[in-house]
N, C-alpha and C. Protein backbone atom coordinates (compact mmCIF):
# COMPACT_ATOMS: atom_id res chain seq x y z
N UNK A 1 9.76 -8.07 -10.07
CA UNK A 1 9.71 -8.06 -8.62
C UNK A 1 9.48 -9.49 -8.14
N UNK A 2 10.39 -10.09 -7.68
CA UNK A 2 10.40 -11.50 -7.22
C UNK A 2 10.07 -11.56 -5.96
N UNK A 3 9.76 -12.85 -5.00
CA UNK A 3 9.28 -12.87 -4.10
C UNK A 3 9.93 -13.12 -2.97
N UNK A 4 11.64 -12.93 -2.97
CA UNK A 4 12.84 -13.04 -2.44
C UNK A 4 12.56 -11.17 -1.54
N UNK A 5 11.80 -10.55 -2.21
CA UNK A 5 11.45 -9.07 -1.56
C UNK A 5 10.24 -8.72 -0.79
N UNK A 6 10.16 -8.23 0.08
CA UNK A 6 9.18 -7.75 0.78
C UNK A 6 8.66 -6.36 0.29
N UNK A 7 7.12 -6.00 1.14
CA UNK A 7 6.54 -4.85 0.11
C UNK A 7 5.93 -4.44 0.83
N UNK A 8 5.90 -3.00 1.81
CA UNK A 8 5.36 -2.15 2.25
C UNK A 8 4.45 -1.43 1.18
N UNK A 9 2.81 -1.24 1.50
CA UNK A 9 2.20 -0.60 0.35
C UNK A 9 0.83 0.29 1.18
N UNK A 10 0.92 1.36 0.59
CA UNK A 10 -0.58 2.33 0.86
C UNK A 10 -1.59 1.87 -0.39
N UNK A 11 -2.54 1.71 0.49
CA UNK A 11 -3.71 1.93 -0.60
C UNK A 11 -4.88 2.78 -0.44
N UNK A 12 -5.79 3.63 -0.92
CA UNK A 12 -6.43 4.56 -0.72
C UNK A 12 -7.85 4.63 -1.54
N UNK A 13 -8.81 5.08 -1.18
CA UNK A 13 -10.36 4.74 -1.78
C UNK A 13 -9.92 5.53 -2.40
N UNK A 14 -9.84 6.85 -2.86
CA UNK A 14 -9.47 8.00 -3.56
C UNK A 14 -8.43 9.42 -3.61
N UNK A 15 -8.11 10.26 -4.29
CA UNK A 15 -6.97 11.14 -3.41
C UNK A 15 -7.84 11.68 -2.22
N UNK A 16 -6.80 12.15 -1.67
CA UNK A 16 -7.48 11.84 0.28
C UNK A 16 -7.97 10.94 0.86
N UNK A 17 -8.71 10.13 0.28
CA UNK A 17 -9.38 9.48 0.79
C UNK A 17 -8.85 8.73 1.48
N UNK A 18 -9.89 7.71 2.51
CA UNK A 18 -9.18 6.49 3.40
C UNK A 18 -8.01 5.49 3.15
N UNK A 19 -7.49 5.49 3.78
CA UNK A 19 -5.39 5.13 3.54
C UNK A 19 -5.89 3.59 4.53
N UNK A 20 -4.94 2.30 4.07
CA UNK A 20 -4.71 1.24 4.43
C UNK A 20 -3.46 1.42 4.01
N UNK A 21 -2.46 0.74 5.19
CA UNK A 21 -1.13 0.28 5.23
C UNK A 21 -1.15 -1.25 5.04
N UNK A 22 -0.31 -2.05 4.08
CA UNK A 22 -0.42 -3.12 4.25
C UNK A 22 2.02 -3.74 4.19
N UNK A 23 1.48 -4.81 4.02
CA UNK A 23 2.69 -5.53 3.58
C UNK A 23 2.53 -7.45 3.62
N UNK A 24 4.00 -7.67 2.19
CA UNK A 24 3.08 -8.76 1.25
C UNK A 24 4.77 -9.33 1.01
N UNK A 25 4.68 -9.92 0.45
CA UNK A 25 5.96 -10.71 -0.01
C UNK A 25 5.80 -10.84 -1.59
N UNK A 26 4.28 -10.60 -2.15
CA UNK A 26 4.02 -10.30 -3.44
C UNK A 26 3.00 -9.08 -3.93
N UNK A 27 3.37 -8.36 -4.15
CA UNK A 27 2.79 -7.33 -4.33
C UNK A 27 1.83 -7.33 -5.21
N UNK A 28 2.20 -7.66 -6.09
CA UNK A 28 1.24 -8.30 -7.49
C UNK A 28 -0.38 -8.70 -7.67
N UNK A 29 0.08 -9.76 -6.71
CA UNK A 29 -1.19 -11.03 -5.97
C UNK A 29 -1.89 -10.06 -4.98
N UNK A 30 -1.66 -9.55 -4.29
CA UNK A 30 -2.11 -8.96 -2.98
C UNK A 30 -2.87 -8.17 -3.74
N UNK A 31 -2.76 -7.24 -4.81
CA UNK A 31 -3.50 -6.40 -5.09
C UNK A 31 -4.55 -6.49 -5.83
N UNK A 32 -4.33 -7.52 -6.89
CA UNK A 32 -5.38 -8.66 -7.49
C UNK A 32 -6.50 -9.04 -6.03
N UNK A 33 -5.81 -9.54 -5.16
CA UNK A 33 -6.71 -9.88 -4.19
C UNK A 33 -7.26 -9.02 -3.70
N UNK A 34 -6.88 -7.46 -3.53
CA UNK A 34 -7.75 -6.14 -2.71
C UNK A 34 -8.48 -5.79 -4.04
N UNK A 35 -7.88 -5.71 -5.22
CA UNK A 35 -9.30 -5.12 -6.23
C UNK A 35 -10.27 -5.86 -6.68
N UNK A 36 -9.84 -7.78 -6.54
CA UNK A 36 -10.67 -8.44 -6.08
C UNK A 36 -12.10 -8.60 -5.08
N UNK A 37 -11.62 -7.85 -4.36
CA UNK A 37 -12.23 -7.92 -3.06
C UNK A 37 -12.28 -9.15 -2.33
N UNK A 38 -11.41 -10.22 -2.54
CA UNK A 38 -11.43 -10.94 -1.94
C UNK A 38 -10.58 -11.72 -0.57
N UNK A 39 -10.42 -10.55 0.16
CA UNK A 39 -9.87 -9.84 1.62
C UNK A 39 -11.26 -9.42 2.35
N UNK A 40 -11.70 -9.78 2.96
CA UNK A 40 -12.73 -9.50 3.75
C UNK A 40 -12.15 -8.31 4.77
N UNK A 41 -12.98 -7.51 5.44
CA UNK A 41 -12.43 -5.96 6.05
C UNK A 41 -13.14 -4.98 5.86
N UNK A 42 -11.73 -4.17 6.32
CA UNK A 42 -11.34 -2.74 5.81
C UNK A 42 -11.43 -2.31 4.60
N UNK A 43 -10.69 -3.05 4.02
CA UNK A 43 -10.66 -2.83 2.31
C UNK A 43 -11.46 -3.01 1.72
N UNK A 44 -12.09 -4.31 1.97
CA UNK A 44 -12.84 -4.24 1.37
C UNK A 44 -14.41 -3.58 1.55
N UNK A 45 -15.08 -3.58 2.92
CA UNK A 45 -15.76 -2.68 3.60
C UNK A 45 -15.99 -1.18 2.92
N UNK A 46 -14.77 -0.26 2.89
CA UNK A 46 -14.54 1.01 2.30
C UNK A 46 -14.00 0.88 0.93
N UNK A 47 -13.84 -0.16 0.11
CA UNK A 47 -13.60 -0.19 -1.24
C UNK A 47 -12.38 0.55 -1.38
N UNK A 48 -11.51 0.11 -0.91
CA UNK A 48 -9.62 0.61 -0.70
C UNK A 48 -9.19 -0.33 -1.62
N UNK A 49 -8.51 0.18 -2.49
CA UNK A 49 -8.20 -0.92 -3.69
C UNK A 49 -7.32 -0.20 -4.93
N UNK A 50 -7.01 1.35 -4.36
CA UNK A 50 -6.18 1.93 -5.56
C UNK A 50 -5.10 1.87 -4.57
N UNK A 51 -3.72 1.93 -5.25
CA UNK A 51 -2.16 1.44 -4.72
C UNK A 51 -1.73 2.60 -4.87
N UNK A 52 -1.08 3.68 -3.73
CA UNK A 52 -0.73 4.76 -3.97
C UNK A 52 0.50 4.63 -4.12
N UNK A 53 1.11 4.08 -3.37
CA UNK A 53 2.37 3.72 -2.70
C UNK A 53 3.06 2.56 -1.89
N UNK A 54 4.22 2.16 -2.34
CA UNK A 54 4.70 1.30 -2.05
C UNK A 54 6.40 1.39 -1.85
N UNK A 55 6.95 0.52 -1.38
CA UNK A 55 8.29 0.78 -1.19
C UNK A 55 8.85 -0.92 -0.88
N UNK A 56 10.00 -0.97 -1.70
CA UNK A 56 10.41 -2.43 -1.54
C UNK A 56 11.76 -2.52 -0.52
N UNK A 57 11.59 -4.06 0.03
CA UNK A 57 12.56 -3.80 0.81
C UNK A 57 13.40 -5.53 0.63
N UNK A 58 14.15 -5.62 1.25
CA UNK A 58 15.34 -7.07 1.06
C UNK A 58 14.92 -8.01 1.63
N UNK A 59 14.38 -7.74 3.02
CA UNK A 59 14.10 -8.39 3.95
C UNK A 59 13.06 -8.06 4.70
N UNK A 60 12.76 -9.18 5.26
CA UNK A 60 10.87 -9.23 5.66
C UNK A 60 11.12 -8.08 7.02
N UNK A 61 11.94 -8.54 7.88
CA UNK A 61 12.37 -7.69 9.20
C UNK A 61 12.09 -6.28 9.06
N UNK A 62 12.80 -5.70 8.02
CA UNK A 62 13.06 -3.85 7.18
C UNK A 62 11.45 -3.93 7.14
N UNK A 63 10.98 -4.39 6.52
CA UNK A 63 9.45 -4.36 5.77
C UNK A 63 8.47 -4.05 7.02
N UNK A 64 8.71 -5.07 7.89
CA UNK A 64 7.67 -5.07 9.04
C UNK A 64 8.09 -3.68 10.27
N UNK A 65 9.19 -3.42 10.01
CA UNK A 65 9.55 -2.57 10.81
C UNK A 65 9.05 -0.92 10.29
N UNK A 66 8.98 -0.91 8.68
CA UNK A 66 8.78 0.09 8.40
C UNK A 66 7.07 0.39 8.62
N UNK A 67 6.37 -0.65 8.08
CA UNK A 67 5.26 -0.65 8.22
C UNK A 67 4.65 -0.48 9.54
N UNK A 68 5.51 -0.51 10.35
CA UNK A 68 4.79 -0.39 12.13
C UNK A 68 4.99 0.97 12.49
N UNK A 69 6.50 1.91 11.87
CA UNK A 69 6.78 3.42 11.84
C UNK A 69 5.33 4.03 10.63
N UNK A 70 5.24 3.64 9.41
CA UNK A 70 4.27 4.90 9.17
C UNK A 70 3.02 4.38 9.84
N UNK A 71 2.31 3.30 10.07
CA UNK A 71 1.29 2.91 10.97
C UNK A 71 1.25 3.83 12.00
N UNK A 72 2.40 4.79 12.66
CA UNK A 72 1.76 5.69 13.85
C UNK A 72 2.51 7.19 13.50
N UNK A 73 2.27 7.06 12.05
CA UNK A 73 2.42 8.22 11.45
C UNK A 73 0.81 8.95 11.39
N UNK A 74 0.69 10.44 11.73
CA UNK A 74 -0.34 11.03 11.30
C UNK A 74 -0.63 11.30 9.53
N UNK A 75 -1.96 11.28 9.82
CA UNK A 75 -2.66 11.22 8.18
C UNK A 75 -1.89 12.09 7.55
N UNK A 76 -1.32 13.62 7.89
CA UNK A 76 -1.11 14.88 7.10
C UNK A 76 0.56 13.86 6.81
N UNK A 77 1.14 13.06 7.47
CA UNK A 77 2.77 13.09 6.91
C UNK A 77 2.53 11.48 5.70
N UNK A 78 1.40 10.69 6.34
CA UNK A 78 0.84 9.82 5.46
C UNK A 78 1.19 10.23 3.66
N UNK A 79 -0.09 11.54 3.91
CA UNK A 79 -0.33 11.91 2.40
C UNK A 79 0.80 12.63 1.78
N UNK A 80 1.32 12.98 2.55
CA UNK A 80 2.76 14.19 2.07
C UNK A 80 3.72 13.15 1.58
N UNK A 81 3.89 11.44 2.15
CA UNK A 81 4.56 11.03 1.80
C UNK A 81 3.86 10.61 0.34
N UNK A 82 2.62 9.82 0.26
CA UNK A 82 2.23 9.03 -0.95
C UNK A 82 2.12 10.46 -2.17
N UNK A 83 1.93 11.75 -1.78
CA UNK A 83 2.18 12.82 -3.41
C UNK A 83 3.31 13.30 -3.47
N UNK A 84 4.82 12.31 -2.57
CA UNK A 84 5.92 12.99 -3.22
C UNK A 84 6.55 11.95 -4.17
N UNK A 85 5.58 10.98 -3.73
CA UNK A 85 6.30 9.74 -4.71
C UNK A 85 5.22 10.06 -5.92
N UNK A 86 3.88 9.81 -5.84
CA UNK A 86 2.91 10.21 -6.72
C UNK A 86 1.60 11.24 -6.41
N UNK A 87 2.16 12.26 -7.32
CA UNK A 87 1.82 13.13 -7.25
C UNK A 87 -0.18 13.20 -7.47
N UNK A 88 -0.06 12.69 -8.88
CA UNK A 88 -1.35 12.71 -9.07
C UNK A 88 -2.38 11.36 -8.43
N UNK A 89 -1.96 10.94 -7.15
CA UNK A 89 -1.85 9.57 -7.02
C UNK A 89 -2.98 8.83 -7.78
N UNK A 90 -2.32 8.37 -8.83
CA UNK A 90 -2.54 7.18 -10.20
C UNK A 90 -2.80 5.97 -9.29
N UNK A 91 -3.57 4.80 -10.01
CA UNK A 91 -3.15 3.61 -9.09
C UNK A 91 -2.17 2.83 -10.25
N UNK A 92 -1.15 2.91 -8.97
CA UNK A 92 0.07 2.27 -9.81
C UNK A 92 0.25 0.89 -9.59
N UNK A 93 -1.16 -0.16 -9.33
CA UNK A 93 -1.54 -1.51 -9.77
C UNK A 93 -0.79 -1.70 -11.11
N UNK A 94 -1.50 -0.78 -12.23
CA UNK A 94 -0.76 -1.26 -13.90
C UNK A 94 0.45 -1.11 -13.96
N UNK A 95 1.47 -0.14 -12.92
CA UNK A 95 2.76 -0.45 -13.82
C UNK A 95 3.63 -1.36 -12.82
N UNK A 96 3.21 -1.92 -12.14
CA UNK A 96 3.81 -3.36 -11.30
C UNK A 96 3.76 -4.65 -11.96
C-alpha cells in the first residue's frame, strides 16, 4: 500500500464499542501512531486503537468525500458496515 493512495479507516475500543472515523495517506503510520497513543484526543482519551475497517481509495478527493458520507451515518449502519467486511472485528493493524 503506497502512499500515491488515500485511506478511509474505522477504529473502535472494542466490538461495539466507540467508533472513530479517520483518513491518512498512510495507513500504516497512522495506526502505529493511534496504538501509540501518540495523537492526543478522542483516541486516545477512549483508547480507540483497534482498526476495524478501512477502504482504499485513488484519490485524496474520493477519500475525503467518503469519509464526510459515513461521518453522518448512524451508529446501527456504522457497525453493519465494519461486520460485513469483518465479521469478528479482528484488528486488522497486523495484516496491513
Amino acid at each position: 500500500m503506497h502512499n500515491k493512495y488515500s485511506f478511509v479507516y474505522i477504529l473502535s475500543s472494542c466490538k461495539n464499542g466507540a467508533l472513530y472515523i479517520g483518513i491518512t495517506n498512510n495507513l500504516k503510520r497512522r495506526m502505529y501512531e493511534h496504538k501509540q497513543q501518540k495523537i492526543a484526543g478522542f483516541t486516545k482519551k477512549y483508547e480507540i486503537h483497534h482498526l476495524v475497517y478501512y477502504e482504499v481509495f485513488e484519490n485524496i478527493e474520493s477519500a475525503i468525500s467518503r469519509e464526510k458520507q459515513l461521518k453522518k451515518w448512524n451508529r446501527i449502519w456504522k457497525i453493519r458496515l465494519i461486520t460485513e467486511m469483518n465479521s469478528t472485528w479482528k484488528d486488522l493493524y497486523y495484516e496491513i
